[in-house]
Protein backbone atom coordinates (compact mmCIF):
# COMPACT_ATOMS: atom_id res chain seq x y z
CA UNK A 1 17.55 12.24 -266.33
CA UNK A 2 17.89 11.78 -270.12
CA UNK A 3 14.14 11.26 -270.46
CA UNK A 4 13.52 14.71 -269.36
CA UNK A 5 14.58 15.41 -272.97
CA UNK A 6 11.21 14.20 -274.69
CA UNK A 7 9.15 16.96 -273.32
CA UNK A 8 10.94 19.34 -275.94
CA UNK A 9 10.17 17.61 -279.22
CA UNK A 10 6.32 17.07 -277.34
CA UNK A 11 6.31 21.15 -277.26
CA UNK A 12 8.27 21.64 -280.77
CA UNK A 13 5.48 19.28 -282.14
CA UNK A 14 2.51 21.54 -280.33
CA UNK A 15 4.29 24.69 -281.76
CA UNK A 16 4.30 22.80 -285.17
CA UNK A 17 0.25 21.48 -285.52
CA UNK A 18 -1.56 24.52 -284.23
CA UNK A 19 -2.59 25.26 -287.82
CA UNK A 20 -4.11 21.69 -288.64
CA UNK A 21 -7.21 20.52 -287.47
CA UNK A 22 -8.31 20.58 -284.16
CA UNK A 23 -7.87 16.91 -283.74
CA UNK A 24 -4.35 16.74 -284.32
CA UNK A 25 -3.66 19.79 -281.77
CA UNK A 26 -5.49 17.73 -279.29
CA UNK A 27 -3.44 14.63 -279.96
CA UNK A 28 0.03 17.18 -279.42
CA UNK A 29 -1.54 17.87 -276.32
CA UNK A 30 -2.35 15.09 -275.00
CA UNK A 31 1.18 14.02 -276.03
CA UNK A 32 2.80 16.91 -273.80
CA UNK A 33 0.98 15.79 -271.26
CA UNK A 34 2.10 12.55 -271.41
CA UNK A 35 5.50 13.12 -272.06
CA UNK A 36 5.55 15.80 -268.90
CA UNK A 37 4.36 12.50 -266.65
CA UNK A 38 6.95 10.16 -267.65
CA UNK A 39 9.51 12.74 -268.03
CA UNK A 40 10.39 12.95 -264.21
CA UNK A 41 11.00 16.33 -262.48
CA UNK A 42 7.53 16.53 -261.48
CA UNK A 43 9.11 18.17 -258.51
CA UNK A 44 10.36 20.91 -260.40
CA UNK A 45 7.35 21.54 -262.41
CA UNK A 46 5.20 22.17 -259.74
CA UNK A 47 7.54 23.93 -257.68
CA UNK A 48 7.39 26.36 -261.20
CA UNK A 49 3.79 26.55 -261.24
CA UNK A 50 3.42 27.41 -257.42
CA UNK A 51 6.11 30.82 -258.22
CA UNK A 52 4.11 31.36 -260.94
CA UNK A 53 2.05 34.78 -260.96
CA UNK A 54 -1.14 33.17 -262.75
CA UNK A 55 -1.01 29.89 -260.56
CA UNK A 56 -3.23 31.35 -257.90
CA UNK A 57 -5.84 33.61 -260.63
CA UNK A 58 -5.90 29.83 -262.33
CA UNK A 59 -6.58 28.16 -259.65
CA UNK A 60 -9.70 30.19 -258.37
CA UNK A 61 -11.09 29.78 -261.83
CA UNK A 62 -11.28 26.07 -261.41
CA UNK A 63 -12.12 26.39 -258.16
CA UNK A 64 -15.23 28.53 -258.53
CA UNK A 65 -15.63 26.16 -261.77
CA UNK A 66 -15.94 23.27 -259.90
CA UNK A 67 -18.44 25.23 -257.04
CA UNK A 68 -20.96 26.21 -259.55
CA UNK A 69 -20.96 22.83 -261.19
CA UNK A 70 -21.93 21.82 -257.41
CA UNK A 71 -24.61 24.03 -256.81
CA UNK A 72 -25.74 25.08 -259.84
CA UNK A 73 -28.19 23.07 -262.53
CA UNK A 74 -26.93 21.02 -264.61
CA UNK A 75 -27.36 20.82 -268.83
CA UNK A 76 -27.02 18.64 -272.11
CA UNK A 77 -24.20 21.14 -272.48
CA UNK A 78 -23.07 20.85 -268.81
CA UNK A 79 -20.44 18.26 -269.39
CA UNK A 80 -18.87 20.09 -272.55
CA UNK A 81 -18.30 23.30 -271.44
CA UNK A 82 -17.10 21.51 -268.21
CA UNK A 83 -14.58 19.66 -270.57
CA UNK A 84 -13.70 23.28 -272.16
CA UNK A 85 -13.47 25.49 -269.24
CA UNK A 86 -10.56 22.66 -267.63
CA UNK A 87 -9.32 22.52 -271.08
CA UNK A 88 -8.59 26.44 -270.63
CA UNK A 89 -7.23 25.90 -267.60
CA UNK A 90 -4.52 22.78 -268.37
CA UNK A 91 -3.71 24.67 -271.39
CA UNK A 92 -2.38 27.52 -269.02
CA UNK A 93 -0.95 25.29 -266.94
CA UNK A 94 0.91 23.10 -269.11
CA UNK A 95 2.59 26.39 -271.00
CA UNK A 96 3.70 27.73 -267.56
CA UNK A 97 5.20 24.62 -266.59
CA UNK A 98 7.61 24.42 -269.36
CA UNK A 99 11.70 24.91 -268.44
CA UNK A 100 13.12 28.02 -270.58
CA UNK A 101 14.41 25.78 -273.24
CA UNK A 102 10.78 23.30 -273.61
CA UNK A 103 9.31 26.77 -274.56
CA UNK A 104 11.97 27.66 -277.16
CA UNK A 105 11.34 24.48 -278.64
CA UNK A 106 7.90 25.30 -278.84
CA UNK A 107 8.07 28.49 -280.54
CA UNK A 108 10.77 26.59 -283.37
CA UNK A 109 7.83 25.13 -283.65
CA UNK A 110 5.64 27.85 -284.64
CA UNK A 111 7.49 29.91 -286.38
CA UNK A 112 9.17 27.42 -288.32
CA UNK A 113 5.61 26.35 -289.37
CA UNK A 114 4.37 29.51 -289.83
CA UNK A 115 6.89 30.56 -292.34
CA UNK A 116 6.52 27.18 -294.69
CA UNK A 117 2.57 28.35 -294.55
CA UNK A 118 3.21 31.73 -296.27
CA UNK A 119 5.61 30.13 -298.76
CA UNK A 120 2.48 27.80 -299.04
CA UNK A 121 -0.08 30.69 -299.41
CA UNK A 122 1.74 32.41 -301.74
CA UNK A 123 2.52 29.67 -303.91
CA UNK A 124 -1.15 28.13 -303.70
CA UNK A 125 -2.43 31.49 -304.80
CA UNK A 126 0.24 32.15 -307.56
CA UNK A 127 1.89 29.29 -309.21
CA UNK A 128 -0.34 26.36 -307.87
CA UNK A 129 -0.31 24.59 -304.75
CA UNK A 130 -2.23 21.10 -304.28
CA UNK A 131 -5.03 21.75 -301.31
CA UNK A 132 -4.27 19.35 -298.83
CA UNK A 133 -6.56 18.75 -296.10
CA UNK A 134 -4.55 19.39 -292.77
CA UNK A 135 -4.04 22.59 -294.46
CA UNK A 136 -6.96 23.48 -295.99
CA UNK A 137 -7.65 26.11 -293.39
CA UNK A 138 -4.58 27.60 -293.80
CA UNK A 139 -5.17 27.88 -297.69
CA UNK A 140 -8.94 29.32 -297.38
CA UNK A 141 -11.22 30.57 -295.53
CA UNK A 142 -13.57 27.81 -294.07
CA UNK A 143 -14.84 28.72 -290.40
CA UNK A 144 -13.32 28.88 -286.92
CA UNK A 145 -10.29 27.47 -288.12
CA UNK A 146 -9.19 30.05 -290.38
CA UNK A 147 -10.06 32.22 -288.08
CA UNK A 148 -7.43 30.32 -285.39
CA UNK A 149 -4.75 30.78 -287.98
CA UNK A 150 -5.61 34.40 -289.16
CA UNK A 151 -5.11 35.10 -285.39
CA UNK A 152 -1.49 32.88 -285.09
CA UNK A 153 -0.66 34.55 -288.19
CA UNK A 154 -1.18 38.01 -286.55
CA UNK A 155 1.14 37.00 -283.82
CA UNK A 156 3.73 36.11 -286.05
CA UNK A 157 2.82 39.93 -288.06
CA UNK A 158 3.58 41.56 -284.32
CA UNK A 159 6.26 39.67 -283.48
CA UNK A 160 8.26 40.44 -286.55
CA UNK A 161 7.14 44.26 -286.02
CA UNK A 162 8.75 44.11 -282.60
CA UNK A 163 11.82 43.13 -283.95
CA UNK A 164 11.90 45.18 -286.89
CA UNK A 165 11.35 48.51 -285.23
CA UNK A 166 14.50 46.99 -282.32
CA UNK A 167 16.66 46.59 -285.44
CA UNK A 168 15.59 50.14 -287.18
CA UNK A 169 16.42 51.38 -283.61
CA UNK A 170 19.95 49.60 -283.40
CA UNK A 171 20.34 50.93 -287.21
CA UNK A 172 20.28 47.64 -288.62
CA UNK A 173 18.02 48.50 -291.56
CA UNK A 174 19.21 45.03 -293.39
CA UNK A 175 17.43 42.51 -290.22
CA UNK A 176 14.36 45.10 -290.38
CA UNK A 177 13.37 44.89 -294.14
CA UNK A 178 12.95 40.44 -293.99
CA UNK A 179 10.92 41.66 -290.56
CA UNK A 180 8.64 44.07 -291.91
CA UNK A 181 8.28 41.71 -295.04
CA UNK A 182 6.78 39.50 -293.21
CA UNK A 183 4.44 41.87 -291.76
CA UNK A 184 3.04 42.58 -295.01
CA UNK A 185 2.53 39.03 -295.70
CA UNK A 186 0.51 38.82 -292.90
CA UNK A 187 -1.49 41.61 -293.79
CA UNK A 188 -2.22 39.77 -297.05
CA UNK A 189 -3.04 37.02 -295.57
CA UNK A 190 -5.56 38.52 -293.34
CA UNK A 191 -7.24 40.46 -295.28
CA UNK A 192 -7.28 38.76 -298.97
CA UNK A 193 -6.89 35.03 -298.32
CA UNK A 194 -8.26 34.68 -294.33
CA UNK A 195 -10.32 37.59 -293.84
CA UNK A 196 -10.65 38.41 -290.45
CA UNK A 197 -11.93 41.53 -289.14
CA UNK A 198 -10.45 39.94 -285.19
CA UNK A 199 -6.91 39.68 -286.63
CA UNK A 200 -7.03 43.23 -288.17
CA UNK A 201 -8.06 44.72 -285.19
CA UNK A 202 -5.73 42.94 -282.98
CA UNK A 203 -2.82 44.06 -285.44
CA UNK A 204 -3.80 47.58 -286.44
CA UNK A 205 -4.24 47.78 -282.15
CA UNK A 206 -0.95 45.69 -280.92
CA UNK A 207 1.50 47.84 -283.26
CA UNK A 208 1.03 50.50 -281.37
CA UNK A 209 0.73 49.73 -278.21
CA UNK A 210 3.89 47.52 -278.77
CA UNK A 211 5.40 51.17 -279.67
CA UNK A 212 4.42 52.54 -276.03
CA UNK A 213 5.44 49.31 -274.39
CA UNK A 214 8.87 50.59 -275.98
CA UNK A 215 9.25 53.84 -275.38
CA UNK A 216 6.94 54.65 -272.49
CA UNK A 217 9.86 56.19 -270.23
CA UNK A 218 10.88 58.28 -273.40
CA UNK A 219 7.83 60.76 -273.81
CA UNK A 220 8.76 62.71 -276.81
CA UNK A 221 9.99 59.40 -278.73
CA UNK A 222 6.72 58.08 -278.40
CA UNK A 223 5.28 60.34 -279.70
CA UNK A 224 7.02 60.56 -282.88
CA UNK A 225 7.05 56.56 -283.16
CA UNK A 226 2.68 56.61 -282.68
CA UNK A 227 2.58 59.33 -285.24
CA UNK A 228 4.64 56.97 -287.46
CA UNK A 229 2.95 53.97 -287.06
CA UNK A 230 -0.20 55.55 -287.17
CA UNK A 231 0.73 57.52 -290.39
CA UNK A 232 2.05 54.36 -291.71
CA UNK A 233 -1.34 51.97 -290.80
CA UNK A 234 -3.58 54.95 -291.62
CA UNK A 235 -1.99 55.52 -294.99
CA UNK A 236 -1.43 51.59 -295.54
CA UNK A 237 -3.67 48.95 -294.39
CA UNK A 238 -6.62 51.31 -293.33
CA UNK A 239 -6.81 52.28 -297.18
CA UNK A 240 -7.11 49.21 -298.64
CA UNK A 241 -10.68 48.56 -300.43
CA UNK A 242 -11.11 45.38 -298.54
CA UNK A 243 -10.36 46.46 -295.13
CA UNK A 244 -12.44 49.65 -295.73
CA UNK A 245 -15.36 47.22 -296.79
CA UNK A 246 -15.27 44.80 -293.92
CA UNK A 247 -15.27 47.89 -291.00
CA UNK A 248 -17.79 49.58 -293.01
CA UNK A 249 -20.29 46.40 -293.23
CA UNK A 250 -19.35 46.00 -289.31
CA UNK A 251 -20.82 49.58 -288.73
CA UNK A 252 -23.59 48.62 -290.89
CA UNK A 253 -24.48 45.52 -289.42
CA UNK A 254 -24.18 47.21 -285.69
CA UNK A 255 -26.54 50.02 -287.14
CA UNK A 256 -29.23 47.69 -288.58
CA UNK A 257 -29.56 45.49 -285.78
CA UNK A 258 -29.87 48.18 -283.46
CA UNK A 259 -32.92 49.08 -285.54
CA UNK A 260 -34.10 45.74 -284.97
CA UNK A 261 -33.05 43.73 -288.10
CA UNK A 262 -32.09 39.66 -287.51
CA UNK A 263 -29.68 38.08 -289.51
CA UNK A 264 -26.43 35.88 -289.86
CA UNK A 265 -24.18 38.69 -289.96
CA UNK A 266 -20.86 38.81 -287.71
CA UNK A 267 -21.68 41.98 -285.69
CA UNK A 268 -25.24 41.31 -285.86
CA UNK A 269 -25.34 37.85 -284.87
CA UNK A 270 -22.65 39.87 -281.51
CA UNK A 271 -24.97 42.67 -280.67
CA UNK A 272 -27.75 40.40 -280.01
CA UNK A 273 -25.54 37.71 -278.24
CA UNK A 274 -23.97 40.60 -276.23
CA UNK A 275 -27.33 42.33 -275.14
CA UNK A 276 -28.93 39.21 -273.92
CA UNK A 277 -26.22 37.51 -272.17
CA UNK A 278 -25.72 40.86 -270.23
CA UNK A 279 -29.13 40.04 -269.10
CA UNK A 280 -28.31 37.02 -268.10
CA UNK A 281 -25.27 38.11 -266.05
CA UNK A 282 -27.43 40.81 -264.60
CA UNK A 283 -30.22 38.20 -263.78
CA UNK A 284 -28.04 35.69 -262.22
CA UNK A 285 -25.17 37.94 -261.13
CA UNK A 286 -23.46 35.51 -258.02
CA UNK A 287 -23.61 32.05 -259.14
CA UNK A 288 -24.45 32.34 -262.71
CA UNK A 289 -27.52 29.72 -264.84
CA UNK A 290 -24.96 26.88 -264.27
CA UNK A 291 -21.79 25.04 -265.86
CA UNK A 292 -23.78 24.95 -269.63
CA UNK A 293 -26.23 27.31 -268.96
CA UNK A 294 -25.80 29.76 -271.77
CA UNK A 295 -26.97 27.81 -274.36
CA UNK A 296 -30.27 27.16 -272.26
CA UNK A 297 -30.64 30.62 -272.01
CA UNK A 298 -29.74 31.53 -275.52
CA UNK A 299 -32.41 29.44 -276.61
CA UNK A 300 -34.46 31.25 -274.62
CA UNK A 301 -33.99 34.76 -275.06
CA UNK A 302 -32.35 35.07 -278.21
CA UNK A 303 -33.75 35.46 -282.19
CA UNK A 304 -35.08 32.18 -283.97
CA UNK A 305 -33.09 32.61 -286.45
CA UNK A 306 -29.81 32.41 -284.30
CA UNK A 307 -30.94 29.72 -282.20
CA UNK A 308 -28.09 27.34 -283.57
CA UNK A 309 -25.10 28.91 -281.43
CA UNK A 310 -23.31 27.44 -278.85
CA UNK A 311 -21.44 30.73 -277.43
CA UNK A 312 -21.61 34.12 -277.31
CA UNK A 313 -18.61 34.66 -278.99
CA UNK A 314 -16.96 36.91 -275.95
CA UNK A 315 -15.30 34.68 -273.54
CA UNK A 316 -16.04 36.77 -270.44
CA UNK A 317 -19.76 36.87 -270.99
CA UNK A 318 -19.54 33.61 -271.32
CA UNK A 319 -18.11 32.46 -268.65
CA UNK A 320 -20.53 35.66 -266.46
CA UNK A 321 -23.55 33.66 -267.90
CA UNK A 322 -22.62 30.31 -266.43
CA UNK A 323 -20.43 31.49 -263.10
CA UNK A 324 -21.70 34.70 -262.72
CA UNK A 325 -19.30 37.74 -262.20
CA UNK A 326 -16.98 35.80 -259.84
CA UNK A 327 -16.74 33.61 -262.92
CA UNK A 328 -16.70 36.36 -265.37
CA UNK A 329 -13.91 38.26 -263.48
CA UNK A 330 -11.75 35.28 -262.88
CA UNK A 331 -11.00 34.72 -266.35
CA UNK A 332 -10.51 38.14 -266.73
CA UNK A 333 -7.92 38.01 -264.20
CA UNK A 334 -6.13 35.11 -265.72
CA UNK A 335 -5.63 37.24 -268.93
CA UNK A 336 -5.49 41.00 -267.86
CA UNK A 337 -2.46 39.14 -265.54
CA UNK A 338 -0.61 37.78 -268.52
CA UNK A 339 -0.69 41.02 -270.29
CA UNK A 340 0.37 42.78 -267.13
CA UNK A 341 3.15 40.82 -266.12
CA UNK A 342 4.41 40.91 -270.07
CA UNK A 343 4.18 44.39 -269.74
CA UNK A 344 6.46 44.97 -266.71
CA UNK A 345 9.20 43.57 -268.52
CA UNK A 346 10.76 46.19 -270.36
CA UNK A 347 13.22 44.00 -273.03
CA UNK A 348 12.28 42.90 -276.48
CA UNK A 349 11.30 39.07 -274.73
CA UNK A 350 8.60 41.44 -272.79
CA UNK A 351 7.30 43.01 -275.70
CA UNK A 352 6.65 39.90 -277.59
CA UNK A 353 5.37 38.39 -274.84
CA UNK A 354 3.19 41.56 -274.13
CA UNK A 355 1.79 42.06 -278.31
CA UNK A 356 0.96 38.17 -277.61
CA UNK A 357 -1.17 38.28 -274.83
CA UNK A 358 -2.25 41.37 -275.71
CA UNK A 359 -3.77 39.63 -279.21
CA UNK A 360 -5.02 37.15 -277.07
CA UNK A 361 -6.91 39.00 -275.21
CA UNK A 362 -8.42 41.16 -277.31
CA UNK A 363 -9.60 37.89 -279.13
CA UNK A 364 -11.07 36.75 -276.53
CA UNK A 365 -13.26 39.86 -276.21
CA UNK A 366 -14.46 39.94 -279.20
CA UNK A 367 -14.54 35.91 -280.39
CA UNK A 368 -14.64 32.62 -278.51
CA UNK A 369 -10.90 32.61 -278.33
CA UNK A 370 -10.84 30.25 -275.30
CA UNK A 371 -13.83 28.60 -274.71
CA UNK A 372 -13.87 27.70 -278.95
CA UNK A 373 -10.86 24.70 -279.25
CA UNK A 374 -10.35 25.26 -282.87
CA UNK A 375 -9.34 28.89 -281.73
CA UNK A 376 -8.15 28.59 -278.12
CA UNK A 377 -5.70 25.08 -277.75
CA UNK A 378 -3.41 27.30 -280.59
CA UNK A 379 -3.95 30.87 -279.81
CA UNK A 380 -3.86 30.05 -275.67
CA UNK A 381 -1.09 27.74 -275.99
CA UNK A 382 1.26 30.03 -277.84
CA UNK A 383 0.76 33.32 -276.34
CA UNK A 384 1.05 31.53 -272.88
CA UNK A 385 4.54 29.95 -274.47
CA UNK A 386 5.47 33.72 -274.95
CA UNK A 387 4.62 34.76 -271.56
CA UNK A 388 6.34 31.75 -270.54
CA UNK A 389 9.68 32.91 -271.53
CA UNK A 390 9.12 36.88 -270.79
CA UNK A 391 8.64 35.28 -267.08
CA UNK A 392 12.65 34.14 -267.04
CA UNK A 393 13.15 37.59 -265.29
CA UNK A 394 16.99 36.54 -264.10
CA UNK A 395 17.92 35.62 -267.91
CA UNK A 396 18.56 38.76 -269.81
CA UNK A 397 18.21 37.30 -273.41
CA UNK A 398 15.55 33.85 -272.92
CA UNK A 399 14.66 33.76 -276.54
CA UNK A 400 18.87 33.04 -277.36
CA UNK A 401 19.28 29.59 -279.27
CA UNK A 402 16.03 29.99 -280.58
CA UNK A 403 17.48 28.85 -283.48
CA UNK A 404 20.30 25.93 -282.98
CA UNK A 405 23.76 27.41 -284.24
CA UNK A 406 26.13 25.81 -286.32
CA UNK A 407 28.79 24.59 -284.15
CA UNK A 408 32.15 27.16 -285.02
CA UNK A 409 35.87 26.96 -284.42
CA UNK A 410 37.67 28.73 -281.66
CA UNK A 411 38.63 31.32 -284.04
CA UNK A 412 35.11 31.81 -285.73
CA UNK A 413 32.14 34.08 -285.45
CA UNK A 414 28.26 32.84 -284.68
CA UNK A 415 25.87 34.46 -286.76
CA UNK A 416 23.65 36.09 -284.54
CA UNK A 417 20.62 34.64 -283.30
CA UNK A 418 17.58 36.35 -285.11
CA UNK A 419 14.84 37.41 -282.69
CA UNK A 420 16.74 37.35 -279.61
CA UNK A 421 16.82 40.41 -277.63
């Protein structure tokens, strides 16, 4: 059916927005949506969802979702974190319902964006760049936002690692340079122009545990890779002054609220949110305070000062506060799964898809990657697309075309496709 076709322009346009404002990601989902109910094959789709490893982990979330919202009290904040907990949910399941090709649209998408947005960066902060506003997040630092795109951006960092290191391997120096170029971009970016102490974590983390994803039949390989990449982080981003600074006020900030200080500070502003929704959990531990029930709580238990918060910026506790542990380790479930089943596949699409998810998750631990949709309908939606392809387990090479080829005579050569396995 030649409608069919719209759903990949609906993903390429997802791929494309999830650095703009929240707003227009919403409208590109919505649009997917859409475009996945007219398209026909509905068949199909849900025939994919059903084989799909997560469907069942997904589905209990909801389900439990929906039981707690049914016995359970009900909030102001009841019906929004209702709204954001399904949102979670459709995310997932409109990412694993994409054919092989929808989801290589959707990564043109983001990578094609995500390359005009360092060209952007870098000219902004050299030459001149006018700040326009579906980009101003992308150009400074201004909240959640940035934070959202210091996270995609730290994708894009580990995905052109992964491919570096496969082309150092293969002893094609020439693709590896652009690769680890890009790399150092990133680290720019992260650290100068969208600080984000998240984003450096998940990087300085992924690298190497993309390196053991590699070689982790090949003992003795690995361990001269991890001394590499550890020599080469340690000696490199570790030891720059403004990566020293931000880990060092993070210690400090633990320290001083552990003696008791209150203040605005990231890890300050976590170790109190942490502590007292653990209380919660432990108070409530079946059913949870409710769908919305945090913020009650917060309000509650927490500092004055800190009152203003919405969530405790660690999805899991989150979702423990309002659902309890069968809530708590349902969403767990949903993303330790992703990571897992990324990890089983051995191949360069695996350990994309595995440095993805793995960046999501650790986001999600340590930020309100999900339940936050200025963070989670980009960061969600794209690892998921990467997971989406690593799950083609009969296709040997999912990411090929990734990048449409110039049509060649008989007696011609393609260029090769760059990030295909």
């Amino acid at each position: 059916m030649q409608r069919s076709h719209i759903v990949r322009p609906a993903a390429m346009f997802w791929g494309l927005v999830v650095f703009m404002p929240v707003g227009v990601t919403y409208l590109s989902a919505i649009l997917l949506l859409v475009t996945m109910l007219v398209a026909g094959g509905a068949k199909e789709r849900f025939a994919r969802l059903r084989a799909n490893p997560l469907w069942w982990p997904v589905m209990a979330y909801v389900a439990w979702t929906l039981v707690v919202l049914a016995l359970r009290p009900h909030y102001p904040q009841t019906p929004s974190n209702l709204f954001h907990g399904l949102r979670i949910a459709a995310t997932l399941l409109m990412a694993m319902a994409l054919a092989r090709e929808e989801a290589v649209w959707a990564l043109r998408g983001f990578l094609a964006m995500a390359a005009v947005n360092i060209v952007m960066i870098a000219l902004y902060y050299t030459v001149g760049f006018p700040m326009l506003e579906p980009w101003r997040g992308v150009l400074i630092l201004i909240g959640n936002k940035s934070i959202s795109n210091a996270l995609l951006f730290t994708i894009v960092a580990a995905t052109a690692a992964v491919y570096g290191i496969s082309q150092m391997v293969a002893h094609r120096p020439w693709r590896a340079i652009p690769a680890f170029a890009v790399v150092l971009a990133v680290v720019a970016i992260i650290t100068l122009t969208l600080p984000s102490r998240t984003s450096l974590l998940a990087l300085l983390l992924v690298i190497p545990a993309a390196c053991v994803h590699q070689w982790r039949r090949q003992l003795r390989t690995l361990a001269v890779a991890l001394v590499a990449v550890v020599v080469v982080l340690g000696a490199g981003v570790s030891q720059l002054p403004s990566v020293q600074q931000k880990f060092a006020l993070g210690v400090q900030e633990i320290e001083a609220a552990q003696g008791g200080v209150v203040s605005e500070g990231s890890w300050v502003v976590r170790y109190y949110m942490y502590r007292d929704t653990a209380r919660m959990i432990i108070d409530k531990p079946l059913a949870g305070w409710g769908i919305g029930g945090w913020t009650d709580q917060w309000h509650k238990r927490g500092p004055a000062l800190l009152a203003d918060y919405n969530m405790p910026h660690n999805d899991f506790l989150w979702m423990g506060a309002q659902a309890g542990l069968p809530g708590l380790l349902a969403l767990l479930v949903i993303m330790v799964s992703a990571v897992w089943q990324a990890w089983r596949r051995p191949d360069l699409a695996g350990r994309y898809a595995f440095a993805a998810t793995l960046i999501a998750l650790i986001a999600t631990s340590v930020n309100s990657a999900l339940r936050d949709a200025q963070i989670g309908l980009a960061l969600l939606w794209i690892a998921m697309v990467f997971l989406r392809l690593a799950q083609e387990t009969q296709d040997p090479a999912p990411w090929r075309d990734l990048w449409p080829r110039r049509r060649v005579a008989a007696n011609e050569t393609a260029l090769p496709n760059v990030l295909a396995p």
